[in-house]
C-alpha atoms as a PDB file:
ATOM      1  CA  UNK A   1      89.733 114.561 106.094  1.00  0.00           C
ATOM      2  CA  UNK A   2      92.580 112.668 105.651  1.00  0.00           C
ATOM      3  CA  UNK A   3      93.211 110.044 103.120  1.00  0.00           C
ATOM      4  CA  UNK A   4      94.067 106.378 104.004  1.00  0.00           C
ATOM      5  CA  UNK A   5      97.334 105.212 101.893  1.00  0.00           C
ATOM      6  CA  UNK A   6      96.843 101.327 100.809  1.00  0.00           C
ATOM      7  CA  UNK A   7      99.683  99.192 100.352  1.00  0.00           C
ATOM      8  CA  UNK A   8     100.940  95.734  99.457  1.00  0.00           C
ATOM      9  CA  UNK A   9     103.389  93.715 100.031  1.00  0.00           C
ATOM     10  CA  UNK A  10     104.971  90.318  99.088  1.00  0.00           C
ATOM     11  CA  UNK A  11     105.066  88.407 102.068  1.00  0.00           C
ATOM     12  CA  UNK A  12     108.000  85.734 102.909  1.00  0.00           C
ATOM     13  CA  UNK A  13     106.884  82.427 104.539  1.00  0.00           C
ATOM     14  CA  UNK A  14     107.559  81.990 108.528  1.00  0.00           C
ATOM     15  CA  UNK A  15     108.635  85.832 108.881  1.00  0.00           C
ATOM     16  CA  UNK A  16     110.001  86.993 111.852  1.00  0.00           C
ATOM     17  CA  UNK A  17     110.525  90.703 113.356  1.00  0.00           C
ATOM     18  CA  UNK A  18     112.321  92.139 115.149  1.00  0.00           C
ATOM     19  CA  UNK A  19     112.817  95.898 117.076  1.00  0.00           C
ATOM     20  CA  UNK A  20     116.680  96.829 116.921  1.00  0.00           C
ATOM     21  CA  UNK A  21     115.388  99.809 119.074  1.00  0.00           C
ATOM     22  CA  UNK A  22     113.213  98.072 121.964  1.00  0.00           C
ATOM     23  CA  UNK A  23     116.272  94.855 121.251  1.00  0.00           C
ATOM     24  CA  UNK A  24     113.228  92.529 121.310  1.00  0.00           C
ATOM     25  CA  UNK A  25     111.423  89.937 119.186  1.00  0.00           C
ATOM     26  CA  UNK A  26     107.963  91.068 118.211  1.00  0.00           C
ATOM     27  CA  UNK A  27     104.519  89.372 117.349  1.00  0.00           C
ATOM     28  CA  UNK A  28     102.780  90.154 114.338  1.00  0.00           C
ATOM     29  CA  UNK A  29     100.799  91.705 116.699  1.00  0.00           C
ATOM     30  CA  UNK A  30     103.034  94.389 117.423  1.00  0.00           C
ATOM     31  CA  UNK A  31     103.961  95.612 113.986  1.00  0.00           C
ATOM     32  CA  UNK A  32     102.072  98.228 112.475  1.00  0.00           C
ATOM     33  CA  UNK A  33     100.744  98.819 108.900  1.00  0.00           C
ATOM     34  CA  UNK A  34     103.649 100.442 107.896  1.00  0.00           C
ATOM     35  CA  UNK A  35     106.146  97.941 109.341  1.00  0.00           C
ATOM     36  CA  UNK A  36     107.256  99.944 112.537  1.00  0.00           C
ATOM     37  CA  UNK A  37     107.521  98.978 115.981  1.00  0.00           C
ATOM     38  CA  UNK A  38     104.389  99.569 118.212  1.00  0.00           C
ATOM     39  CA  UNK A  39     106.336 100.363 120.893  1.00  0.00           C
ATOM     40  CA  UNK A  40     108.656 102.982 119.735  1.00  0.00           C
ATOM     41  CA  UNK A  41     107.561 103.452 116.266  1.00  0.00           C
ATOM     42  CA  UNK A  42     111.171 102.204 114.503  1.00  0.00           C
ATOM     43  CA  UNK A  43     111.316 100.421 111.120  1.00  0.00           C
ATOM     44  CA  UNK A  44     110.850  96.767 111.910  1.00  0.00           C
ATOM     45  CA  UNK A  45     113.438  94.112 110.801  1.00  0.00           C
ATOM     46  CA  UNK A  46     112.366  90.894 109.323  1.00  0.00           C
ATOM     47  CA  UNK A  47     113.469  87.705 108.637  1.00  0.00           C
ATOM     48  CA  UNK A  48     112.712  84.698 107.010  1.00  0.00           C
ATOM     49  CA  UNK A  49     114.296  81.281 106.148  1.00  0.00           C
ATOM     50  CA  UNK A  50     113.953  81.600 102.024  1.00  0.00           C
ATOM     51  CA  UNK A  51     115.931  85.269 103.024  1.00  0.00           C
ATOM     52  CA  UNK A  52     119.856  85.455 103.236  1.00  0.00           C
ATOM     53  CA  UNK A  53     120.046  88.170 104.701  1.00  0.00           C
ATOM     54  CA  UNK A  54     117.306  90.464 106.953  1.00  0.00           C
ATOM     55  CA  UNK A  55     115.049  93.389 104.944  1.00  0.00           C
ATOM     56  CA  UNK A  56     113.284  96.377 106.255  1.00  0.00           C
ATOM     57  CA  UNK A  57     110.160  96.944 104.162  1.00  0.00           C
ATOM     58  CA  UNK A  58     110.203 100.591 103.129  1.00  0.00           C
ATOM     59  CA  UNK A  59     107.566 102.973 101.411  1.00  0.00           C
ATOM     60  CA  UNK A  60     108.805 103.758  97.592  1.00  0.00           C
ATOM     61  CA  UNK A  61     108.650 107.381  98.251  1.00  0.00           C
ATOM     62  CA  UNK A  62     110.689 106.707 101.142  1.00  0.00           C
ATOM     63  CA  UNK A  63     113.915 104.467  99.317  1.00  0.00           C
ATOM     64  CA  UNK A  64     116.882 106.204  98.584  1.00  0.00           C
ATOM     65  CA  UNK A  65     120.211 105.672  96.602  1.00  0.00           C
ATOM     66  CA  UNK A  66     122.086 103.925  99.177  1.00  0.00           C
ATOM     67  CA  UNK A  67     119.236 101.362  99.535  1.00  0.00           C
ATOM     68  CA  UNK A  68     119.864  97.837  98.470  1.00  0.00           C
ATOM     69  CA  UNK A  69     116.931  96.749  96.910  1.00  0.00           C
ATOM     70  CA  UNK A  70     115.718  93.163  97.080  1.00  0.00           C
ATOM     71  CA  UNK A  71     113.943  92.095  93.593  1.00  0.00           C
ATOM     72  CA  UNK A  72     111.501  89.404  93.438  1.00  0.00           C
ATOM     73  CA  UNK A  73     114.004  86.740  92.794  1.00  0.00           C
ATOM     74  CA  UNK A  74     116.068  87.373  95.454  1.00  0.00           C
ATOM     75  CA  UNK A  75     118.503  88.685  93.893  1.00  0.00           C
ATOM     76  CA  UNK A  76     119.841  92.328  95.436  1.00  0.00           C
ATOM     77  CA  UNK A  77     120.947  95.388  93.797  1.00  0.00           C
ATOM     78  CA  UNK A  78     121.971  98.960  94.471  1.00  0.00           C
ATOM     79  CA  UNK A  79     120.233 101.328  93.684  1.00  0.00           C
ATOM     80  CA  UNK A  80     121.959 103.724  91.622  1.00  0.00           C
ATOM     81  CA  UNK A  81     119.140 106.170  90.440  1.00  0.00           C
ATOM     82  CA  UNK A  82     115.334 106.910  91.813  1.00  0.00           C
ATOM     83  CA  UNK A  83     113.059 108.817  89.529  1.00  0.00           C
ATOM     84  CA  UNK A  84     109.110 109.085  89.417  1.00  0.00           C
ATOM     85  CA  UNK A  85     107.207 107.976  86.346  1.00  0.00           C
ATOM     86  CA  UNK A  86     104.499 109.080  84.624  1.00  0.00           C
ATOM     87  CA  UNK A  87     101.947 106.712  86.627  1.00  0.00           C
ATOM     88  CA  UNK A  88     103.134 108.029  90.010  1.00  0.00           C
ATOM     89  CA  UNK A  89     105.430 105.059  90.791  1.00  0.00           C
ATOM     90  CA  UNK A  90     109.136 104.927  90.592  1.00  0.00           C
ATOM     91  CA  UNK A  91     111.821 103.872  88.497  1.00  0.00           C
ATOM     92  CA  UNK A  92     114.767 102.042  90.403  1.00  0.00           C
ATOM     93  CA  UNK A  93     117.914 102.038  88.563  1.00  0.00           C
ATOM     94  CA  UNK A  94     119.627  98.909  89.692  1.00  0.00           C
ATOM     95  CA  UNK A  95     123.491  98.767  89.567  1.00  0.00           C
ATOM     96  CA  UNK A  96     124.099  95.323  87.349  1.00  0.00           C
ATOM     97  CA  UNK A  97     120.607  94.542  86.411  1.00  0.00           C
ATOM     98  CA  UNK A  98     118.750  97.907  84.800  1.00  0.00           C
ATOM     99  CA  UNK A  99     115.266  99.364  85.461  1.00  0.00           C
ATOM    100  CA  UNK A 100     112.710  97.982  88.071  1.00  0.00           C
ATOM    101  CA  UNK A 101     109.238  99.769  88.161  1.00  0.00           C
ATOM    102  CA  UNK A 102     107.944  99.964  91.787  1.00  0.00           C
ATOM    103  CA  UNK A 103     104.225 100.566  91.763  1.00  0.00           C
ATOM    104  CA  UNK A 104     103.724 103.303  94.174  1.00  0.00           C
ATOM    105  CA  UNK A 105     101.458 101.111  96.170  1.00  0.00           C
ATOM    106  CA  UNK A 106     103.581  98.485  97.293  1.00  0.00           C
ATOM    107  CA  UNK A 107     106.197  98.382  99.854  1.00  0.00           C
ATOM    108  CA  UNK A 108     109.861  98.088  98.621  1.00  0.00           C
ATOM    109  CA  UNK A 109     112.201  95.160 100.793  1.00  0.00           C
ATOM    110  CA  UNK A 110     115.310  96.645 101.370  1.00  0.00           C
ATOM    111  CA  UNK A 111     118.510  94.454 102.297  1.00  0.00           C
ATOM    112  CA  UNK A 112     118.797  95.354 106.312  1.00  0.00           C
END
């Protein structure tokens, strides 16, 4: 049996994707649960008029060190360092800001 994986995310207001992949604008309707293309299955791009710049949302197992993560506050950091915590989240070591905690069950937004 397999097990269902619930996430969250922070949602911007008036998002828009897109498919880099198909090169087409896509409904809500054809983005998937884990923010890929319904098409052809590629990481979705969004956008957003509070954004600066356009994010893919990512898993947290799935971020790496050349990510550039996108906090809260808009603000954006490098990632510098990745490692798992006791509660089975992760640690992001931000280059010019320190430690964010990334609960496991909530997508990361990760500068495009």
């Amino acid at each position: 049996m397999s097990r269902i994986r619930m996430m969250f995310t922070n949602s911007f207001e008036n998002e828009t994707y897109r498919c880099r992949e198909c090169d087409k604008d896509l409904e809500d309707t054809e983005v998937t649960d884990r923010w890929t293309c319904v098409h052809c299955e590629q990481r979705v791009i969004i956008d957003a008029p509070i954004l600066d710049q356009e994010i893919v949302r990512k898993f947290p197992d799935e971020v790496t060190t050349q990510d550039i993560f996108l906090k809260q506050d808009h603000q954006s950091h490098l990632i510098h360092d990745i490692k798992q915590n006791k509660s089975g989240g992760y640690d992001y070591v931000l280059k010019g800001f320190g430690t964010h905690k990334q609960d496991k069950n909530k997508f990361a937004h990760i500068l495009y």
